[in-house]
PDB file of N, CA and C in Angstrom:
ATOM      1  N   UNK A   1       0.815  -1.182   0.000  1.00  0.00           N
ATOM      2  CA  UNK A   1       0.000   0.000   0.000  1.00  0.00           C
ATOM      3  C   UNK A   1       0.865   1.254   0.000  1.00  0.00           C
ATOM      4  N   UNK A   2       1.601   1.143   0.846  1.00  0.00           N
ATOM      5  CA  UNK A   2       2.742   2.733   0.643  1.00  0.00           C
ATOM      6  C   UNK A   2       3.683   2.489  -0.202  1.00  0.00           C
ATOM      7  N   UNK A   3       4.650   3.056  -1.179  1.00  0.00           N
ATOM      8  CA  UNK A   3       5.497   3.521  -1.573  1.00  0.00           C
ATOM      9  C   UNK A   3       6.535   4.228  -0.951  1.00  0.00           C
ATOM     10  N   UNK A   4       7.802   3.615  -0.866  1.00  0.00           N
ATOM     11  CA  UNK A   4       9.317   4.129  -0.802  1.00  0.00           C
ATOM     12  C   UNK A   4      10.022   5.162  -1.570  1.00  0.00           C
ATOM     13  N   UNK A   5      10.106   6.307  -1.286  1.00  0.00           N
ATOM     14  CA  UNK A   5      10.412   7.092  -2.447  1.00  0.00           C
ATOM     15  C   UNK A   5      12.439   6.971  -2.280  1.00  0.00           C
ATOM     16  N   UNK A   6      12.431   6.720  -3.608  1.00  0.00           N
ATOM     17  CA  UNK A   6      14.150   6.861  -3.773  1.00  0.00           C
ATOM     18  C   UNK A   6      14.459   8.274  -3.729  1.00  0.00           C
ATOM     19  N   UNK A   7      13.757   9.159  -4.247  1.00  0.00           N
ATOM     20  CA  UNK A   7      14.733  10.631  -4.431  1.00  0.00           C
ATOM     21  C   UNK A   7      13.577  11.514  -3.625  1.00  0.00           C
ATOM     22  N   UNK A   8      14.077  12.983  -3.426  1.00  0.00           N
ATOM     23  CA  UNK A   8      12.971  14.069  -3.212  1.00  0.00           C
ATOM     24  C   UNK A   8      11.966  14.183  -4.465  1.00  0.00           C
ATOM     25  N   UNK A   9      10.551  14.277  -4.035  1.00  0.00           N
ATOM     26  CA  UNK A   9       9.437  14.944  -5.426  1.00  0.00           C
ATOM     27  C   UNK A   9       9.888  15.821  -5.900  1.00  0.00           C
ATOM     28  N   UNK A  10      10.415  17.024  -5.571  1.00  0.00           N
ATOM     29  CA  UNK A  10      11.168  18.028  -6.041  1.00  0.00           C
ATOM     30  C   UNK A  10      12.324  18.849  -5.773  1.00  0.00           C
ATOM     31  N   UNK A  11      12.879  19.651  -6.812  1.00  0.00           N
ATOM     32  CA  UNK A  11      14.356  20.030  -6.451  1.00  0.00           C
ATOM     33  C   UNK A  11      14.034  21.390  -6.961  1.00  0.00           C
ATOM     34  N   UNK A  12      14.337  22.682  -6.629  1.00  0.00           N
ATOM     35  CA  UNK A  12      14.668  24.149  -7.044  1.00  0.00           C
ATOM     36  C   UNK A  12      16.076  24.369  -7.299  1.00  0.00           C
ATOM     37  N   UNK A  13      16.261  24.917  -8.368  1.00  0.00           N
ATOM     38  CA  UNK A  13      17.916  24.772  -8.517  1.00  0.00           C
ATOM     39  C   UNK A  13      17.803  26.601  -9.175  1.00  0.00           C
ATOM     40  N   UNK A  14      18.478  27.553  -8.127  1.00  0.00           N
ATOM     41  CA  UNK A  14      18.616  28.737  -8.826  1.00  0.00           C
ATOM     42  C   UNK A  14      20.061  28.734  -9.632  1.00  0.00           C
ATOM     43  N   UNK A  15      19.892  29.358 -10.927  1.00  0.00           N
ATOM     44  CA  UNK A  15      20.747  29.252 -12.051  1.00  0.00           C
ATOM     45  C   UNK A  15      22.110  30.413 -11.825  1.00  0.00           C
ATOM     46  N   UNK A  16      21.176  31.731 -11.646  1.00  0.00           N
ATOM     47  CA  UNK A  16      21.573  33.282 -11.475  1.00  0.00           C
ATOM     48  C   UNK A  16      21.027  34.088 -10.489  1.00  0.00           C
ATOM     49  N   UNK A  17      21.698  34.650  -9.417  1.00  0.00           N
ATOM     50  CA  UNK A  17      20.968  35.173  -8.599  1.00  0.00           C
ATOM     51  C   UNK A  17      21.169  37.205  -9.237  1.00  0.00           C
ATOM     52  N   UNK A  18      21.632  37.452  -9.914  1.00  0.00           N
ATOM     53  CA  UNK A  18      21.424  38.544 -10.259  1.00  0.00           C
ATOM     54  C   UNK A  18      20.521  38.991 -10.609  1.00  0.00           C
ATOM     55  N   UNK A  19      19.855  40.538 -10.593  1.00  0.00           N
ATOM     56  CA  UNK A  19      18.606  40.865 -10.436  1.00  0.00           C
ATOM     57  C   UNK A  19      18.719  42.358  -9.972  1.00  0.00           C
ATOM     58  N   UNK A  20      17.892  43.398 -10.719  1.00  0.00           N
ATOM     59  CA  UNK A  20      17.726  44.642 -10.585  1.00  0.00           C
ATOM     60  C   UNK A  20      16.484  44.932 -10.032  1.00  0.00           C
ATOM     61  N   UNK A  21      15.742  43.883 -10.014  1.00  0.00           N
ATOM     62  CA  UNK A  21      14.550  44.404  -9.440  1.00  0.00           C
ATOM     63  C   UNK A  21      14.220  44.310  -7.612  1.00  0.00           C
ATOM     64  N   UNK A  22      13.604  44.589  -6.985  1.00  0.00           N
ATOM     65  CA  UNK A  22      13.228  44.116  -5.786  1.00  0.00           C
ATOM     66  C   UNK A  22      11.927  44.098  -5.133  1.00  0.00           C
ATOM     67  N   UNK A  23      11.357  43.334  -5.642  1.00  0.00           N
ATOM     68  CA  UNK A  23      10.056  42.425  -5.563  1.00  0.00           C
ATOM     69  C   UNK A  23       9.657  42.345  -4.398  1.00  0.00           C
ATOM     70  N   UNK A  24       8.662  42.577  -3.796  1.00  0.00           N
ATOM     71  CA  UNK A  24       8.120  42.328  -2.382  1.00  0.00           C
ATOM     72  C   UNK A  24       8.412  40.818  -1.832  1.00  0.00           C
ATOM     73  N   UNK A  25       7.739  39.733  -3.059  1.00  0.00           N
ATOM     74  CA  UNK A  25       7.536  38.407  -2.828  1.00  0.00           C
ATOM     75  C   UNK A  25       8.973  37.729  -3.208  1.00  0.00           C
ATOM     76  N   UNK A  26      10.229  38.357  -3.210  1.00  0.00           N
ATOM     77  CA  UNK A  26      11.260  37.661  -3.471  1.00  0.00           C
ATOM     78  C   UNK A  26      11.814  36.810  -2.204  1.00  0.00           C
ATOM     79  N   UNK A  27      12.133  35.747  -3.245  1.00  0.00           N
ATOM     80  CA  UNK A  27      12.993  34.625  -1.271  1.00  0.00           C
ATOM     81  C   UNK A  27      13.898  35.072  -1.304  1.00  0.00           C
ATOM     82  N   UNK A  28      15.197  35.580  -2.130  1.00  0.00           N
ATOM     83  CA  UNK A  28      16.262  36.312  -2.005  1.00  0.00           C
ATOM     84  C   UNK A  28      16.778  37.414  -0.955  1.00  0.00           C
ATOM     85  N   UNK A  29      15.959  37.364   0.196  1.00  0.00           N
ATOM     86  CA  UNK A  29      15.622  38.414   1.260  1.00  0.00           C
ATOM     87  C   UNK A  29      16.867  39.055   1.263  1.00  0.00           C
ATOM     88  N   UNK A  30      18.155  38.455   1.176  1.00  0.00           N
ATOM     89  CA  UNK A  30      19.764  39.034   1.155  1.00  0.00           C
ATOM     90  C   UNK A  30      20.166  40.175   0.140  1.00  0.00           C
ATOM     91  N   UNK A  31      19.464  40.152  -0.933  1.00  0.00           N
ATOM     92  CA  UNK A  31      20.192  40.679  -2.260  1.00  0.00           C
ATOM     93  C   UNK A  31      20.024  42.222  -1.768  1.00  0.00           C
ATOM     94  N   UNK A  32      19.691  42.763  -0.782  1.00  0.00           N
ATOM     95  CA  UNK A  32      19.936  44.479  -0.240  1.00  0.00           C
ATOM     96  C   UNK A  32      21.190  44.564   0.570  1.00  0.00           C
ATOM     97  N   UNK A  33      21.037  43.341   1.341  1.00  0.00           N
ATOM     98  CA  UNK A  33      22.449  43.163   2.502  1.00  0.00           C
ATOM     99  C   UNK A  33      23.779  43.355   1.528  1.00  0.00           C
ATOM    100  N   UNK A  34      23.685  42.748   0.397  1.00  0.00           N
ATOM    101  CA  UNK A  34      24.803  42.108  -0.176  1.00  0.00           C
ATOM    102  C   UNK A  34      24.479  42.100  -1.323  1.00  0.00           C
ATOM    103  N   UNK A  35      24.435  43.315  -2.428  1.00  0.00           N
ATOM    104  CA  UNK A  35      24.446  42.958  -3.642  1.00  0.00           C
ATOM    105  C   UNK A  35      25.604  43.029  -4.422  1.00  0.00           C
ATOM    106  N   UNK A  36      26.659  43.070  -3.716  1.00  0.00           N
ATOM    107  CA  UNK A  36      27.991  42.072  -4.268  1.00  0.00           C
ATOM    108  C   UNK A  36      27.963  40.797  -4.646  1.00  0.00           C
ATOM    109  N   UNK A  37      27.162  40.343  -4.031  1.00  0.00           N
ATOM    110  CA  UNK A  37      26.896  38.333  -3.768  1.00  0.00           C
ATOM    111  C   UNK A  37      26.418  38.425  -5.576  1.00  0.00           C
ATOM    112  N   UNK A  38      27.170  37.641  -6.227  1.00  0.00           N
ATOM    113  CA  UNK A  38      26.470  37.337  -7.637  1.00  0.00           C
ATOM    114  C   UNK A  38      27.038  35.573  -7.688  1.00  0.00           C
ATOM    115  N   UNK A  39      26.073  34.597  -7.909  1.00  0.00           N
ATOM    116  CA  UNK A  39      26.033  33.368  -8.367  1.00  0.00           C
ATOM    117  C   UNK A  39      25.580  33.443 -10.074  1.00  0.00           C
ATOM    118  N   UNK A  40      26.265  32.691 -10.333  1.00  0.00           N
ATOM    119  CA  UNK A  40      25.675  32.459 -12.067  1.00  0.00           C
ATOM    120  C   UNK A  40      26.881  30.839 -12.313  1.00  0.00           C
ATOM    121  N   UNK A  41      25.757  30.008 -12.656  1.00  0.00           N
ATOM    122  CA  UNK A  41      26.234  28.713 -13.019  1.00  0.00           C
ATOM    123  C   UNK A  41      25.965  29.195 -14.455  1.00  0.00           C
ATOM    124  N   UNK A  42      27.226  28.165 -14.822  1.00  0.00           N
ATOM    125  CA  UNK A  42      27.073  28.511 -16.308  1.00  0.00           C
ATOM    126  C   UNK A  42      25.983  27.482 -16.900  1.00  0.00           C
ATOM    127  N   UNK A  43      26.417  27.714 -18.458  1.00  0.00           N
ATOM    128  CA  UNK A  43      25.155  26.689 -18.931  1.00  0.00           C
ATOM    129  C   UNK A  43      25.514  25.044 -19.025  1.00  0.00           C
ATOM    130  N   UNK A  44      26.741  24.883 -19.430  1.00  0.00           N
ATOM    131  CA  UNK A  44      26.809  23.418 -19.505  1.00  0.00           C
ATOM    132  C   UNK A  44      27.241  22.872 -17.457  1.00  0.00           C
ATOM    133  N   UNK A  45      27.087  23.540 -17.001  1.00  0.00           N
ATOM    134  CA  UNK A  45      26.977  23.248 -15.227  1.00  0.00           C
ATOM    135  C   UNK A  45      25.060  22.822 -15.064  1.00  0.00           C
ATOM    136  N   UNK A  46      24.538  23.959 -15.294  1.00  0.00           N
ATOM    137  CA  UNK A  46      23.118  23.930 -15.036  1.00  0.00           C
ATOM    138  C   UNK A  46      22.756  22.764 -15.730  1.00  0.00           C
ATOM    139  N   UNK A  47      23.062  22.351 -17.299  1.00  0.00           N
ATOM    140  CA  UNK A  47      22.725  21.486 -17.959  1.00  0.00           C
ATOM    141  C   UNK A  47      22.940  19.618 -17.402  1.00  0.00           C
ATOM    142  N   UNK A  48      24.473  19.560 -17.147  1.00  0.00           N
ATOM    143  CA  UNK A  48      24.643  18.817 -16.090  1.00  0.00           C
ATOM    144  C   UNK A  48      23.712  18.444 -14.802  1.00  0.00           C
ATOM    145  N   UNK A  49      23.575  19.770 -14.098  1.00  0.00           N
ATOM    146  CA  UNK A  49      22.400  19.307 -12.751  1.00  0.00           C
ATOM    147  C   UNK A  49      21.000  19.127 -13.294  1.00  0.00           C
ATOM    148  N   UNK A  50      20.962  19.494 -14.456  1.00  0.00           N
ATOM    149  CA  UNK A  50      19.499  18.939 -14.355  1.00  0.00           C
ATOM    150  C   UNK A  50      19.594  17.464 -15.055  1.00  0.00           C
ATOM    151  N   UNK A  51      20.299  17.210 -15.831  1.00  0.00           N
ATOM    152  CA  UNK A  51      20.888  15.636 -16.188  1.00  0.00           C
ATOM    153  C   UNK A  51      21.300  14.687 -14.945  1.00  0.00           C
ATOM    154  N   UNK A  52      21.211  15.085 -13.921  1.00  0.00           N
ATOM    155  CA  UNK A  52      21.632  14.604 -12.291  1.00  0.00           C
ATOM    156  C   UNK A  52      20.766  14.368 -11.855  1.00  0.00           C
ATOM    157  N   UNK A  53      19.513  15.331 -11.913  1.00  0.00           N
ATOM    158  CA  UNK A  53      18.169  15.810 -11.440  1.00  0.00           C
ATOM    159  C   UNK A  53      17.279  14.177 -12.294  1.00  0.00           C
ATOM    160  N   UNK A  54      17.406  14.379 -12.954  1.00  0.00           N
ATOM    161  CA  UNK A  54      16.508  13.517 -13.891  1.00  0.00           C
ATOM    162  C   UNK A  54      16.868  12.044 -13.267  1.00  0.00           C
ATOM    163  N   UNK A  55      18.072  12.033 -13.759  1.00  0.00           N
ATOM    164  CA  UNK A  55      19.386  10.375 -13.242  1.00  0.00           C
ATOM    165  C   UNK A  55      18.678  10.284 -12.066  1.00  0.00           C
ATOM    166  N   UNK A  56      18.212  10.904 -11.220  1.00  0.00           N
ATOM    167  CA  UNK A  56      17.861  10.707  -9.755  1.00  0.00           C
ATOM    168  C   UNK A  56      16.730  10.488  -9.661  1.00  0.00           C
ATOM    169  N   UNK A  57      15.649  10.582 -10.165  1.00  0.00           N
ATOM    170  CA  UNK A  57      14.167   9.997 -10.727  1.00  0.00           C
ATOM    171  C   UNK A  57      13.450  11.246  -9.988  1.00  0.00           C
ATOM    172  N   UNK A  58      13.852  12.527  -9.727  1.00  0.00           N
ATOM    173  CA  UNK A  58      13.371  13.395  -9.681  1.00  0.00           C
ATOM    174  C   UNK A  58      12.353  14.229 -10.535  1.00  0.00           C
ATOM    175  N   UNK A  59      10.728  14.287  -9.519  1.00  0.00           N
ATOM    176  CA  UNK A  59       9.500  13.808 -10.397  1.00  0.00           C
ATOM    177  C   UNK A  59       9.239  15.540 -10.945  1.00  0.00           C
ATOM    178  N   UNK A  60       9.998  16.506 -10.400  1.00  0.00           N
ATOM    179  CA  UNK A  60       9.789  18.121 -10.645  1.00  0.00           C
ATOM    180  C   UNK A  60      10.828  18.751 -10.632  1.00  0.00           C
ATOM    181  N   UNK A  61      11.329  19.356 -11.481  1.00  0.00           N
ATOM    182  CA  UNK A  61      12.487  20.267 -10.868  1.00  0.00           C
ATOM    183  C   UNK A  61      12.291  21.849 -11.940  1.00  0.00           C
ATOM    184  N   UNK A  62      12.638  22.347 -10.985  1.00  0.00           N
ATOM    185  CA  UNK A  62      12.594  24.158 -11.172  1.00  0.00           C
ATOM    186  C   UNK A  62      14.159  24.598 -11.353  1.00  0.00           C
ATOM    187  N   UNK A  63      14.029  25.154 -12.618  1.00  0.00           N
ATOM    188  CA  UNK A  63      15.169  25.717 -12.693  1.00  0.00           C
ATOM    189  C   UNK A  63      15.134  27.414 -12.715  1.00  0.00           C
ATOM    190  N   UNK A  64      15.650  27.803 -12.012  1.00  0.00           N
ATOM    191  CA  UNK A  64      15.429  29.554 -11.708  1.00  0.00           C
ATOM    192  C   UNK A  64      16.362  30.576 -11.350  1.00  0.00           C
ATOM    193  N   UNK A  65      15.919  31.722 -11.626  1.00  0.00           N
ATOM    194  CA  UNK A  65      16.893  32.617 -11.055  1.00  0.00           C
ATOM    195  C   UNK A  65      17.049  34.099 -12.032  1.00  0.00           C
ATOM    196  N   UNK A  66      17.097  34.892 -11.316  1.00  0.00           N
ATOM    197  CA  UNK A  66      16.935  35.970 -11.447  1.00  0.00           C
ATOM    198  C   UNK A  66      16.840  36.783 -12.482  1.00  0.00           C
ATOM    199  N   UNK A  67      16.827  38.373 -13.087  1.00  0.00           N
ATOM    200  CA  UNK A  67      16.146  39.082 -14.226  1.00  0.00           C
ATOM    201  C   UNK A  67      16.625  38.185 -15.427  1.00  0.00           C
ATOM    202  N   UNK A  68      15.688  37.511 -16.243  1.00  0.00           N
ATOM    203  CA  UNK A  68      16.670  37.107 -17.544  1.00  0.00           C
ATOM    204  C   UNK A  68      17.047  38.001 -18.655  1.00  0.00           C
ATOM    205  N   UNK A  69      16.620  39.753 -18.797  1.00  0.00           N
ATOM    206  CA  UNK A  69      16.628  40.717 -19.417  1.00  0.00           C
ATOM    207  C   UNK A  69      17.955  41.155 -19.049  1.00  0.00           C
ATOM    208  N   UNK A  70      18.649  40.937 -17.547  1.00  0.00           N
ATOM    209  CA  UNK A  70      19.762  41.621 -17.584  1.00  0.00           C
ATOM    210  C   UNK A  70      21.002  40.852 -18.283  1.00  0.00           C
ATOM    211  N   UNK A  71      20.894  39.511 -18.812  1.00  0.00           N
ATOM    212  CA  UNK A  71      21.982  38.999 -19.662  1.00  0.00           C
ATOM    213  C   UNK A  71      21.754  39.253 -21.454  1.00  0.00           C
ATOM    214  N   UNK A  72      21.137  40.016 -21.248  1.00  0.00           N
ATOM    215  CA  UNK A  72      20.979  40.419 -22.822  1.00  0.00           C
ATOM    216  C   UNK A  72      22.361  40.740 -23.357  1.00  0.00           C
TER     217      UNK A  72
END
């Protein structure tokens, strides 16, 4: 009757935390403390974790992260 789950249902994986805007509803609560702090995985990194993500029978995953207008 129950099920064993091998992996988490889901994974959030932020890509870029850079970002000009400041959104009421942002989880980023830091990016005023510290907007020195810049993360940016590149693309064949991100591409990799979500090829990890999958390998892991991970049933959702979110890939995210901040303005995508400012890498224009």
């Amino acid at each position: 009757m129950y099920k064993t789950l091998d992996a988490p249902l889901s994974a959030h994986v932020e890509i870029d935390t850079n970002c000009n805007q400041r959104c009421r509803n942002c989880y980023n609560f830091w990016r005023e403390d510290q907007p020195h702090l810049s993360i940016k995985l590149s693309g064949s990194l991100a591409l990799r974790i979500a090829n990890q993500l999958h390998a892991a029978g991970i049933f959702h995953a979110i890939l995210t992260g901040g303005e995508p207008l400012i890498r224009v």
